[in-house]
PDB file of N, CA and C in Angstrom:
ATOM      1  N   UNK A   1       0.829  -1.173   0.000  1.00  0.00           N
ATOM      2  CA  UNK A   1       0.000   0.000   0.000  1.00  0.00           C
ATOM      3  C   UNK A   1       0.883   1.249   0.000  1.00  0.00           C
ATOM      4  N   UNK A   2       0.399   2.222  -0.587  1.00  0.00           N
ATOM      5  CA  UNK A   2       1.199   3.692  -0.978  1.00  0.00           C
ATOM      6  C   UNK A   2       0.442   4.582  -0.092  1.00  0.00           C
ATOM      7  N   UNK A   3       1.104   4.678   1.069  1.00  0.00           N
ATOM      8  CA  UNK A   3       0.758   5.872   1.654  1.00  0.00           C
ATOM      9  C   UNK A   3       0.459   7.103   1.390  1.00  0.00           C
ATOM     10  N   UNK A   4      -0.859   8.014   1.374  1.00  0.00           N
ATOM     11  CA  UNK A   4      -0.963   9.075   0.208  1.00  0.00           C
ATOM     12  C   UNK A   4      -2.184  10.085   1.282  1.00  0.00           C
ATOM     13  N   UNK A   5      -1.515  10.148   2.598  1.00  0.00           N
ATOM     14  CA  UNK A   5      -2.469  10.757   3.176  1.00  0.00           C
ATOM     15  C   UNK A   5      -1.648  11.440   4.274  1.00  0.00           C
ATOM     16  N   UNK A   6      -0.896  11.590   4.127  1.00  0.00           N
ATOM     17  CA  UNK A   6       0.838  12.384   4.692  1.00  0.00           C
ATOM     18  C   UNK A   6       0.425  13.620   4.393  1.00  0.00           C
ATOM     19  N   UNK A   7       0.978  14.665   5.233  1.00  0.00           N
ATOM     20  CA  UNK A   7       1.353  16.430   5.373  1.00  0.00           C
ATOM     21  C   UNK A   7       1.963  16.594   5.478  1.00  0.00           C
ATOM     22  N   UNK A   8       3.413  16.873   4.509  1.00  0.00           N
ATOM     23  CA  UNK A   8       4.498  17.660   4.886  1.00  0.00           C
ATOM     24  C   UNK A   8       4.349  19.157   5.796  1.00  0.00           C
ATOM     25  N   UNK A   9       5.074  19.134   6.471  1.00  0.00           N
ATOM     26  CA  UNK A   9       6.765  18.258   6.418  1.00  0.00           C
ATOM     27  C   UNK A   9       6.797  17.050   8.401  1.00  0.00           C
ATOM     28  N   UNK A  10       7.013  15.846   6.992  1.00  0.00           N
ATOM     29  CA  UNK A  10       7.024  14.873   8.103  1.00  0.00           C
ATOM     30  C   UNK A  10       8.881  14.189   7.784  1.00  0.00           C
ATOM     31  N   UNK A  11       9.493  13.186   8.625  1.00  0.00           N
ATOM     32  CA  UNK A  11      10.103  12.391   8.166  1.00  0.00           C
ATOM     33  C   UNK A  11      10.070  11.303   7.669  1.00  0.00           C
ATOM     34  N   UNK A  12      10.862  10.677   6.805  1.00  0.00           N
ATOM     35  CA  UNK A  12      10.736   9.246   6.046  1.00  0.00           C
ATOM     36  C   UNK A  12      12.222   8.886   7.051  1.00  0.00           C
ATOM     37  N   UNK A  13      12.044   7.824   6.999  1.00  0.00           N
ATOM     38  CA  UNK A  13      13.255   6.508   7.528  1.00  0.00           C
ATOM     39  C   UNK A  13      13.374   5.601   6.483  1.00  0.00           C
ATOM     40  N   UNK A  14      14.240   5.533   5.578  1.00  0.00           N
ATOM     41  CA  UNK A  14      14.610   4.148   4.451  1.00  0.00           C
ATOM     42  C   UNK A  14      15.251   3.258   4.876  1.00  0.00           C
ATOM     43  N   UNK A  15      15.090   2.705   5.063  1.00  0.00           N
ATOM     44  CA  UNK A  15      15.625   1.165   5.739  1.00  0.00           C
ATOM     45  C   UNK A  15      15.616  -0.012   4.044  1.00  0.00           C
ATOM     46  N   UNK A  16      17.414  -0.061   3.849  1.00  0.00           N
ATOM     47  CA  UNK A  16      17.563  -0.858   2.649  1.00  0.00           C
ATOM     48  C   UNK A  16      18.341  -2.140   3.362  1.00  0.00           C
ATOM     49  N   UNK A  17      17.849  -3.291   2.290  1.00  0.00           N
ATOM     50  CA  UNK A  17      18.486  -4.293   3.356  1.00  0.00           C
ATOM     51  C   UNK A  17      18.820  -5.124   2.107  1.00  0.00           C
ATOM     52  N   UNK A  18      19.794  -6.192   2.265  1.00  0.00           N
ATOM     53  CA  UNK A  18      20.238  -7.397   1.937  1.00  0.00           C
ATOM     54  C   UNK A  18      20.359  -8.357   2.719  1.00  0.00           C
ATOM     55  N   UNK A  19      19.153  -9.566   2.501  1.00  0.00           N
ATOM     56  CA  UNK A  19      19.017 -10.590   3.656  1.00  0.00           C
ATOM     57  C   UNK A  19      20.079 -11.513   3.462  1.00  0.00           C
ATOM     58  N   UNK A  20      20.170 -12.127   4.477  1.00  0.00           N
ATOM     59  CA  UNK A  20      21.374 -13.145   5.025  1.00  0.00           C
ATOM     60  C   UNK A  20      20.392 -14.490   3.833  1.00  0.00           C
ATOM     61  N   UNK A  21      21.002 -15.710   3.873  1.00  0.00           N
ATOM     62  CA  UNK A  21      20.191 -16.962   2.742  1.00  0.00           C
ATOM     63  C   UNK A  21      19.347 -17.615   4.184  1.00  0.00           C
ATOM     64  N   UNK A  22      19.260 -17.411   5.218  1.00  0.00           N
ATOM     65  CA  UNK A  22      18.726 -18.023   6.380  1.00  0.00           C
ATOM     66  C   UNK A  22      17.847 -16.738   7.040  1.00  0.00           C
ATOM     67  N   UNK A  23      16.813 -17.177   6.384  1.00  0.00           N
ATOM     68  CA  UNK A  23      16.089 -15.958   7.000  1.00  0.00           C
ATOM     69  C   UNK A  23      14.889 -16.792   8.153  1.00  0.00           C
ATOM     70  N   UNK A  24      15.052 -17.764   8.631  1.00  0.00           N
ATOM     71  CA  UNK A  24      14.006 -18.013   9.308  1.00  0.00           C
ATOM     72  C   UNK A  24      13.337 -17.690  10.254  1.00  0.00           C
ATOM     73  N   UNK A  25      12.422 -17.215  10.957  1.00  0.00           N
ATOM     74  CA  UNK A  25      11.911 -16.098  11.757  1.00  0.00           C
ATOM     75  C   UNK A  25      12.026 -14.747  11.324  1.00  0.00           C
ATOM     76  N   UNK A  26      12.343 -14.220  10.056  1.00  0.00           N
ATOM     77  CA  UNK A  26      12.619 -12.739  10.037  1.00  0.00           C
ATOM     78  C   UNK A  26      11.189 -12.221   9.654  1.00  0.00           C
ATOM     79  N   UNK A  27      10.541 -13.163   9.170  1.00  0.00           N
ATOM     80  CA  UNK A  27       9.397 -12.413   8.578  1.00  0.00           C
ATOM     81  C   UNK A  27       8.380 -12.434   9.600  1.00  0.00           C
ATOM     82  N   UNK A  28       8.502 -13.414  10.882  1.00  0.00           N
ATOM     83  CA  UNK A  28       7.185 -13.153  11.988  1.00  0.00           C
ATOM     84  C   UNK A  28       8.096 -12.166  12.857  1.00  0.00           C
ATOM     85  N   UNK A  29       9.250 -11.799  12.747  1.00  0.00           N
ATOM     86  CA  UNK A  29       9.871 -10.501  13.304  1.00  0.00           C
ATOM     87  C   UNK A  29       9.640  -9.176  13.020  1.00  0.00           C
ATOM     88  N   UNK A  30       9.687  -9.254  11.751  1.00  0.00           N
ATOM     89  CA  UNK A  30       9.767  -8.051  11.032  1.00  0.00           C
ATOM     90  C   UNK A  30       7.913  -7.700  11.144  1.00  0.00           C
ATOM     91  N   UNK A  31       6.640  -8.127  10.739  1.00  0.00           N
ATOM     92  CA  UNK A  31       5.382  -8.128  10.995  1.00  0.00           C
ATOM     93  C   UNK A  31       5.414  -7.817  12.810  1.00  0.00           C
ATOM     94  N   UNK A  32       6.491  -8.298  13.152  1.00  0.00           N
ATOM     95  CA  UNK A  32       5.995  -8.018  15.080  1.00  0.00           C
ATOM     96  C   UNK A  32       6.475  -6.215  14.979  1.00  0.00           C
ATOM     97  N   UNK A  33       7.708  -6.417  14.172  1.00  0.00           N
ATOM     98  CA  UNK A  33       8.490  -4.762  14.777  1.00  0.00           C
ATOM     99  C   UNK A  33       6.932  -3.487  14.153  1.00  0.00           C
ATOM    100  N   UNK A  34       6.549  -4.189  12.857  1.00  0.00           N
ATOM    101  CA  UNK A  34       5.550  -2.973  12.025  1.00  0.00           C
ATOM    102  C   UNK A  34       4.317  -3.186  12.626  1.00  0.00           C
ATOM    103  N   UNK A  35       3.936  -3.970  13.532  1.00  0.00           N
ATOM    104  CA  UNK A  35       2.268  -3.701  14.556  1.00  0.00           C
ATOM    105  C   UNK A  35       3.142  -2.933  16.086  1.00  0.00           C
ATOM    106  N   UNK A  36       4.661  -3.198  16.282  1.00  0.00           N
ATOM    107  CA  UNK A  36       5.135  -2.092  17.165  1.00  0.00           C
ATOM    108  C   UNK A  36       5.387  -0.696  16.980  1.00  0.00           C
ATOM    109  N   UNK A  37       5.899  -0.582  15.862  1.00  0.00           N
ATOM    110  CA  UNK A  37       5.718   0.636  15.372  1.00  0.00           C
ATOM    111  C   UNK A  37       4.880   1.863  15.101  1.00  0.00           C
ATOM    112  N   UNK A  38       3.764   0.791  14.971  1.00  0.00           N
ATOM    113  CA  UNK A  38       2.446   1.671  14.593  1.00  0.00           C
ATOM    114  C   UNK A  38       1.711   2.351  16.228  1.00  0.00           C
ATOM    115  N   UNK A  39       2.313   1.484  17.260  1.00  0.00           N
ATOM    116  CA  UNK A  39       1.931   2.047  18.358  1.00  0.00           C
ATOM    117  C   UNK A  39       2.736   2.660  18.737  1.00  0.00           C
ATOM    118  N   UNK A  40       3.569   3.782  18.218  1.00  0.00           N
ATOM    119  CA  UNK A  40       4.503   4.419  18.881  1.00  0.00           C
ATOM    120  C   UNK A  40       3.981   6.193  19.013  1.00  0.00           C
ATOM    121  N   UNK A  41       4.514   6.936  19.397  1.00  0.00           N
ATOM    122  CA  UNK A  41       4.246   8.150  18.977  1.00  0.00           C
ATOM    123  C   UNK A  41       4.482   9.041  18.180  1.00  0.00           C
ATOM    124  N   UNK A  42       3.696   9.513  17.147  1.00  0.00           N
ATOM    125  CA  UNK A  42       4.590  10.064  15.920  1.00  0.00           C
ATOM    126  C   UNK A  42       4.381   9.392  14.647  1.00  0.00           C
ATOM    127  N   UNK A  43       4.430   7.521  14.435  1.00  0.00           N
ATOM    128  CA  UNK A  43       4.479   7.155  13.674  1.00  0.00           C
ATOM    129  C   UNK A  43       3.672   7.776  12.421  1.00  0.00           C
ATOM    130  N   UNK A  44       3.395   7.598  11.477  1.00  0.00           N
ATOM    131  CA  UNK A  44       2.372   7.979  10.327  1.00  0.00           C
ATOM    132  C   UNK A  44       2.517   7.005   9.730  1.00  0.00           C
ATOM    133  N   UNK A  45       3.258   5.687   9.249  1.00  0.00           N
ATOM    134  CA  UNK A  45       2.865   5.114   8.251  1.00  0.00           C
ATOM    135  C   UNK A  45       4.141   4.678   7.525  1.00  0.00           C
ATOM    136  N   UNK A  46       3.930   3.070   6.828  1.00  0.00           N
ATOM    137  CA  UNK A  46       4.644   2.496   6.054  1.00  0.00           C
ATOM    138  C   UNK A  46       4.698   2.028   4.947  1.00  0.00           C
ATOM    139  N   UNK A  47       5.403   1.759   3.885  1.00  0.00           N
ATOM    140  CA  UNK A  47       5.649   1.111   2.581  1.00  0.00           C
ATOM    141  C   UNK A  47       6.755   0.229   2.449  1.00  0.00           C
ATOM    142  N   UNK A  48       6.590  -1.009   2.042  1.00  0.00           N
ATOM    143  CA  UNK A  48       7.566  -1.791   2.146  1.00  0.00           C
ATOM    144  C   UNK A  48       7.704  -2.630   0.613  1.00  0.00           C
ATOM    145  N   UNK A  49       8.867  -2.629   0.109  1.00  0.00           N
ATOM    146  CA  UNK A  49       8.934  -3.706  -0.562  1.00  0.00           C
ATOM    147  C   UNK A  49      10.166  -4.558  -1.191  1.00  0.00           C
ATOM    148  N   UNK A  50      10.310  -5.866  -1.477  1.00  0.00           N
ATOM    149  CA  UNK A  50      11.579  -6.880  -1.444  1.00  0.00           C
ATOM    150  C   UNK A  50      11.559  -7.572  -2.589  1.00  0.00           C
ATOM    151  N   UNK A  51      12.911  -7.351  -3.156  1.00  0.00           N
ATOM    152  CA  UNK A  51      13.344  -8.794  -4.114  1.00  0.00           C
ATOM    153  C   UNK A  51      14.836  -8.637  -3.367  1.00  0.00           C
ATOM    154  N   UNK A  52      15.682  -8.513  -4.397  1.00  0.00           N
ATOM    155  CA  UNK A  52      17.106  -8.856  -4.362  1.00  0.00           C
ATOM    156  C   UNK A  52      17.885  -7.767  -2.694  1.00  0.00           C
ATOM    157  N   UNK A  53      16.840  -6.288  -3.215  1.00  0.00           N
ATOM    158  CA  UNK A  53      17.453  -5.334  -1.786  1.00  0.00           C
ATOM    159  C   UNK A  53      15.688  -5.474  -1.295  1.00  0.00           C
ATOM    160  N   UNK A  54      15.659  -5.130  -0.062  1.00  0.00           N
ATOM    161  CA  UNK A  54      14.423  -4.583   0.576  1.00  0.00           C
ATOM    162  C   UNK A  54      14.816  -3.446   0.842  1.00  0.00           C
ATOM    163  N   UNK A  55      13.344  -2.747   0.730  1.00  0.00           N
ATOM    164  CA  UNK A  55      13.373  -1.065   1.131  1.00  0.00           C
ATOM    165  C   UNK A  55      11.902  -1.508   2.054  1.00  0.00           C
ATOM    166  N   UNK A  56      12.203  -0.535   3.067  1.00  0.00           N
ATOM    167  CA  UNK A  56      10.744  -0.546   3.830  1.00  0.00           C
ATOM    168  C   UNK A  56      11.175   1.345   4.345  1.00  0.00           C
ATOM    169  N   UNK A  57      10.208   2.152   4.167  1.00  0.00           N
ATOM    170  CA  UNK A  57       9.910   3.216   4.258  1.00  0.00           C
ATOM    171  C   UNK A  57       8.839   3.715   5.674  1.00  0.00           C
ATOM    172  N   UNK A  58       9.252   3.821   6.705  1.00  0.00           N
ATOM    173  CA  UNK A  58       8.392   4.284   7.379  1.00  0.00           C
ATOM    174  C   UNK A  58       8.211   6.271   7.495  1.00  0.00           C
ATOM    175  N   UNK A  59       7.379   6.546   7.891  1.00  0.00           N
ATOM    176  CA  UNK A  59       7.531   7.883   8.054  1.00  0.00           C
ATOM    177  C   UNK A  59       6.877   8.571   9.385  1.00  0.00           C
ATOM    178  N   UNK A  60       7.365   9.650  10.055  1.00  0.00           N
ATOM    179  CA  UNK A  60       7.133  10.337  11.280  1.00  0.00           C
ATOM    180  C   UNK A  60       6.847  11.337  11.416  1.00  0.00           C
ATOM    181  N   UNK A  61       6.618  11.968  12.662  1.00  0.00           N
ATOM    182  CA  UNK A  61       6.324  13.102  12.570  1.00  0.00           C
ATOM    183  C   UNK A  61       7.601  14.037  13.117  1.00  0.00           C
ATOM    184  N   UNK A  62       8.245  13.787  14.095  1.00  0.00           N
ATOM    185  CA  UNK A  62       9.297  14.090  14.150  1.00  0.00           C
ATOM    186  C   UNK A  62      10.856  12.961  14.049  1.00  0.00           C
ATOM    187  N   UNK A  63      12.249  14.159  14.175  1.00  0.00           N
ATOM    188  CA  UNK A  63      13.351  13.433  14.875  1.00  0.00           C
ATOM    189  C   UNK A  63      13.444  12.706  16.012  1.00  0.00           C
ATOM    190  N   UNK A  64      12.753  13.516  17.331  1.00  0.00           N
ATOM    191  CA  UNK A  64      12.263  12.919  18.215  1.00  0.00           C
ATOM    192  C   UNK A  64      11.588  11.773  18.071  1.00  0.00           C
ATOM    193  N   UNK A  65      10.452  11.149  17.396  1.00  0.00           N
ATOM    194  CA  UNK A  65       9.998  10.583  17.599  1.00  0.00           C
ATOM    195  C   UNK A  65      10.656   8.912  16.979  1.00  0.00           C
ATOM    196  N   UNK A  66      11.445   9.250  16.310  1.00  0.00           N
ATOM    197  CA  UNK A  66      12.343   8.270  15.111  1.00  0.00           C
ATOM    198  C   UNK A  66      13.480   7.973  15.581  1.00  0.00           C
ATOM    199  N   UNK A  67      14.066   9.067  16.906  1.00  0.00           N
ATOM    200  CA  UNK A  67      14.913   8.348  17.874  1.00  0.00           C
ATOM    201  C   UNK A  67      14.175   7.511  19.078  1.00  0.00           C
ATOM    202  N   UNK A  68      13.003   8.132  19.785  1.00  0.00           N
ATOM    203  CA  UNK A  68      12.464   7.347  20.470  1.00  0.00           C
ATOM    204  C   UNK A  68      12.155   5.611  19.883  1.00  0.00           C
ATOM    205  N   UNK A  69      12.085   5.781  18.751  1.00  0.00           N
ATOM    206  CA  UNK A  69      11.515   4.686  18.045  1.00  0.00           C
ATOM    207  C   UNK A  69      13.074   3.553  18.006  1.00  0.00           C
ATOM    208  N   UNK A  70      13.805   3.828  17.661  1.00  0.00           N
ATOM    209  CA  UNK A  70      15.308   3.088  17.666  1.00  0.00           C
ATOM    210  C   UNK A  70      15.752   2.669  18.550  1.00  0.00           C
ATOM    211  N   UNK A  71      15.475   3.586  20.161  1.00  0.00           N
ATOM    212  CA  UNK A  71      15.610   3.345  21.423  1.00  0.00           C
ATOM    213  C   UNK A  71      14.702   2.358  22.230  1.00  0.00           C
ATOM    214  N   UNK A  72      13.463   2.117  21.166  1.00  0.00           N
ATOM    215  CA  UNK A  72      12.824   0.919  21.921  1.00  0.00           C
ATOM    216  C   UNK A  72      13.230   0.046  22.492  1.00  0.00           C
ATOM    217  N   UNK A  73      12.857  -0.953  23.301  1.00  0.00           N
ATOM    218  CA  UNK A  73      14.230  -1.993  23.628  1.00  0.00           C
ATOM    219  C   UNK A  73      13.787  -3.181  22.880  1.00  0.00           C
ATOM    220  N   UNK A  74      12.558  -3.555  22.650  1.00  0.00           N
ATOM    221  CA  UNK A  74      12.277  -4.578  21.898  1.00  0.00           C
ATOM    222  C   UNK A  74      12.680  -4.114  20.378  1.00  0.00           C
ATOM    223  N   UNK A  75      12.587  -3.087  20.305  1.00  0.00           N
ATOM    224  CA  UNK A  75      13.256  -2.542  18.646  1.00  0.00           C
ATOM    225  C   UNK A  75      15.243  -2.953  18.235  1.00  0.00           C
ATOM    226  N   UNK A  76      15.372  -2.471  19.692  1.00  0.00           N
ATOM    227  CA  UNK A  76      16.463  -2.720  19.774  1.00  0.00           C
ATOM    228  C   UNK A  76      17.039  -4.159  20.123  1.00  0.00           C
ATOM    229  N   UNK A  77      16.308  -5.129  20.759  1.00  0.00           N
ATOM    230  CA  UNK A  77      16.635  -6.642  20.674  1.00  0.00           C
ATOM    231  C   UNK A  77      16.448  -7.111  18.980  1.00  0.00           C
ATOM    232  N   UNK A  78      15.367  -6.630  18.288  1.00  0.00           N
ATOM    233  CA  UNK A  78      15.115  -7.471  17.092  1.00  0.00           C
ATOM    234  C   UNK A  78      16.316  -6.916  15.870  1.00  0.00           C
ATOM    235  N   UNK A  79      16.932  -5.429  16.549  1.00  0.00           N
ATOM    236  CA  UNK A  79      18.167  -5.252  15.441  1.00  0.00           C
ATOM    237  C   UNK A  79      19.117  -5.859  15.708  1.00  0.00           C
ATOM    238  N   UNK A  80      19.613  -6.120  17.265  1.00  0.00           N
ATOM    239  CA  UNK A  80      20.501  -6.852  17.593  1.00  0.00           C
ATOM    240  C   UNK A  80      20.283  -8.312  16.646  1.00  0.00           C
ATOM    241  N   UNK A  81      19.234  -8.795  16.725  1.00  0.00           N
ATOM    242  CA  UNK A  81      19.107 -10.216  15.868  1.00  0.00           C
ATOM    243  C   UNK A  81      19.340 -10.383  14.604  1.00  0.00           C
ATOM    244  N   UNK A  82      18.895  -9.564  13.991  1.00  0.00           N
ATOM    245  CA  UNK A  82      18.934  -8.751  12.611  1.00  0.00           C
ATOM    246  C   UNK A  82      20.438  -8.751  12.177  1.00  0.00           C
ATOM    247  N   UNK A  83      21.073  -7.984  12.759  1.00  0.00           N
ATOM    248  CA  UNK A  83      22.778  -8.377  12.374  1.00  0.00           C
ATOM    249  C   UNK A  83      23.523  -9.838  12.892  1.00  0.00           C
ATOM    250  N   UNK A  84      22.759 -10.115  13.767  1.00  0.00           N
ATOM    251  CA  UNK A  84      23.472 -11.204  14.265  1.00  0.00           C
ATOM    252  C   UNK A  84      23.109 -12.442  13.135  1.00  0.00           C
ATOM    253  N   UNK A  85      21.927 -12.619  12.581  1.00  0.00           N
ATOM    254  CA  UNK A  85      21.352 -13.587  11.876  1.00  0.00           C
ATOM    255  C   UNK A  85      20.735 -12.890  10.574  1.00  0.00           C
ATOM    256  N   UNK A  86      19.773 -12.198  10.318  1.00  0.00           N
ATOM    257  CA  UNK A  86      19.043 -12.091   9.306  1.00  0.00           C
ATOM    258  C   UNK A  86      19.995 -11.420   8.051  1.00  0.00           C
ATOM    259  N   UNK A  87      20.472 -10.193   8.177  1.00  0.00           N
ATOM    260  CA  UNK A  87      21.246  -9.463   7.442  1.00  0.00           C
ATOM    261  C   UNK A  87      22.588  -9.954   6.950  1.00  0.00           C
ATOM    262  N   UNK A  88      22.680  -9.479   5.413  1.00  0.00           N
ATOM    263  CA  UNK A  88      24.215  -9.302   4.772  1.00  0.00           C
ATOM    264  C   UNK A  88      24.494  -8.023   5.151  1.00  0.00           C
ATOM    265  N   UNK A  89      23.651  -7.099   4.817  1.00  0.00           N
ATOM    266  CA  UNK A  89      23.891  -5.632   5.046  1.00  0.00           C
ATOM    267  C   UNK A  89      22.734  -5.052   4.968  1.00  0.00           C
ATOM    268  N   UNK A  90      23.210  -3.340   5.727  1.00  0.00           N
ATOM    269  CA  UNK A  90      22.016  -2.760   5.379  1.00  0.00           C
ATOM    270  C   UNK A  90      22.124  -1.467   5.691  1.00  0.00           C
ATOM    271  N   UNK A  91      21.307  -0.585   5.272  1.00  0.00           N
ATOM    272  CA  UNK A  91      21.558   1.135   5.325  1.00  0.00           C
ATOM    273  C   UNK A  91      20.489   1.625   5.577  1.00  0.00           C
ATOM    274  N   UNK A  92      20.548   2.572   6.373  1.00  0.00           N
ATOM    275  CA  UNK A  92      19.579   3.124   6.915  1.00  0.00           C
ATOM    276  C   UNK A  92      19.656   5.223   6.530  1.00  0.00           C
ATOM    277  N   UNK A  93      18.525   5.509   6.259  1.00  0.00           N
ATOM    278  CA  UNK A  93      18.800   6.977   6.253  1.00  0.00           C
ATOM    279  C   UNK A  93      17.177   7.385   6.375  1.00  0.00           C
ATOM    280  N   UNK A  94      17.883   9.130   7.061  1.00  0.00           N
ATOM    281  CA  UNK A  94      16.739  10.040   7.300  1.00  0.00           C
ATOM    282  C   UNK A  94      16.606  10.985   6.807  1.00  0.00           C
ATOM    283  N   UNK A  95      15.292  11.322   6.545  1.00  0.00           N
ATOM    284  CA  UNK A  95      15.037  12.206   4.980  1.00  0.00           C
ATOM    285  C   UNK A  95      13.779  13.516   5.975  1.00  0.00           C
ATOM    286  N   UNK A  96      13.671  14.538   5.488  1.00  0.00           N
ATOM    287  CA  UNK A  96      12.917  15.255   5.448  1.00  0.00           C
ATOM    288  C   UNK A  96      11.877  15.787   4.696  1.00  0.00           C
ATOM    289  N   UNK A  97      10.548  15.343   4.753  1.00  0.00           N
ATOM    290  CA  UNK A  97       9.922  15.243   3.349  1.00  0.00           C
ATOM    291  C   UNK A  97       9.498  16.806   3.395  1.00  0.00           C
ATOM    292  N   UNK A  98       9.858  17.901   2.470  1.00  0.00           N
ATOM    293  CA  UNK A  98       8.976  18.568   2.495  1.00  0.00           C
ATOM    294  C   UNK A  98       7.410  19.201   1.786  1.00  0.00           C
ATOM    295  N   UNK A  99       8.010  18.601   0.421  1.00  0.00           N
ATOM    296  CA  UNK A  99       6.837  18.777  -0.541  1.00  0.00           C
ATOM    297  C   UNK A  99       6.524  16.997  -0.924  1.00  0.00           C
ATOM    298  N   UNK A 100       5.347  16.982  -1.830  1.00  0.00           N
ATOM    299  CA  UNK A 100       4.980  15.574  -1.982  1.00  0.00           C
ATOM    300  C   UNK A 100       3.565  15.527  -3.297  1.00  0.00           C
ATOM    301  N   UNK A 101       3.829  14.685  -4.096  1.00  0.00           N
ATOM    302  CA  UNK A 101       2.518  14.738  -4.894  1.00  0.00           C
ATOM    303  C   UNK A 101       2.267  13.249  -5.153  1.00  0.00           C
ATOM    304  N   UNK A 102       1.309  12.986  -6.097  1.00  0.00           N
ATOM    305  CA  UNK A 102       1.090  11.870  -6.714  1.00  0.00           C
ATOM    306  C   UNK A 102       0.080  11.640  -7.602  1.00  0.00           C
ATOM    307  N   UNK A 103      -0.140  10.223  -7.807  1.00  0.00           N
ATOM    308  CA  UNK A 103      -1.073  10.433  -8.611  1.00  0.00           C
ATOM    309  C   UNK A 103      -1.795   9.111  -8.863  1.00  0.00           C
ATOM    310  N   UNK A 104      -2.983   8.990  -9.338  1.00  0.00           N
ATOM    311  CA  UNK A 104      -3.736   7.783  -9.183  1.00  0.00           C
ATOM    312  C   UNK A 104      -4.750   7.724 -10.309  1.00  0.00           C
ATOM    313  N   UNK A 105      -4.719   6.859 -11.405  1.00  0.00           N
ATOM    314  CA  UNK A 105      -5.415   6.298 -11.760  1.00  0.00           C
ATOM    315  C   UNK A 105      -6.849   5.457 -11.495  1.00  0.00           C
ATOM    316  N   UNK A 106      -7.949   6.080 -11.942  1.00  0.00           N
ATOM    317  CA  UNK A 106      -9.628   5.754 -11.633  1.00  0.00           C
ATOM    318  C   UNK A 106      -9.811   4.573 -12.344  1.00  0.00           C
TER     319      UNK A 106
END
């Protein structure tokens, strides 16, 4: 789903990944971290999607709230796992959205 109900100026978080060939449990992990997320403060909303890299896109309302979010501790056990097991690599960056359009076909 394409999030399309955003007000700049919010933040985006890109989260790019290259999975490890043993991904077992990452995907009832990763579904646990995005129903945690959504209860956080700030959150607004995600887009995710995977072949060869994954991108998953969340977005916020603030810095604050996107560090609170990293500082979780259950956020922070499932990254610890994440490098320890799931990941080859991965990059993370923070964006400032300020303008935004789109468009949709009827």
């Amino acid at each position: 789903m394409i999030e399309d109900q955003l007000t700049p100026p919010y933040y985006a978080v890109i989260f790019s990944t290259v999975l490890a060939d043993d991904i077992s449990g990452y995907i009832e992990e990763a579904n646990r971290m995005e129903e945690l997320a959504k209860q956080q403060k700030g959150y607004l909303g995600i887009e995710s999607a995977r072949n060869e890299i994954g991108i998953t896109v969340s977005y916020w309302q603030t810095l604050e709230d996107i560090s609170a979010w990293k500082n979780n501790i259950e956020h922070v056990e499932a990254r610890n796992l994440g490098r320890e097991k799931w990941y080859k690599k991965y990059q993370l960056r923070i964006c400032k959205v300020e303008r935004e359009y789109g468009f949709e076909k009827n």
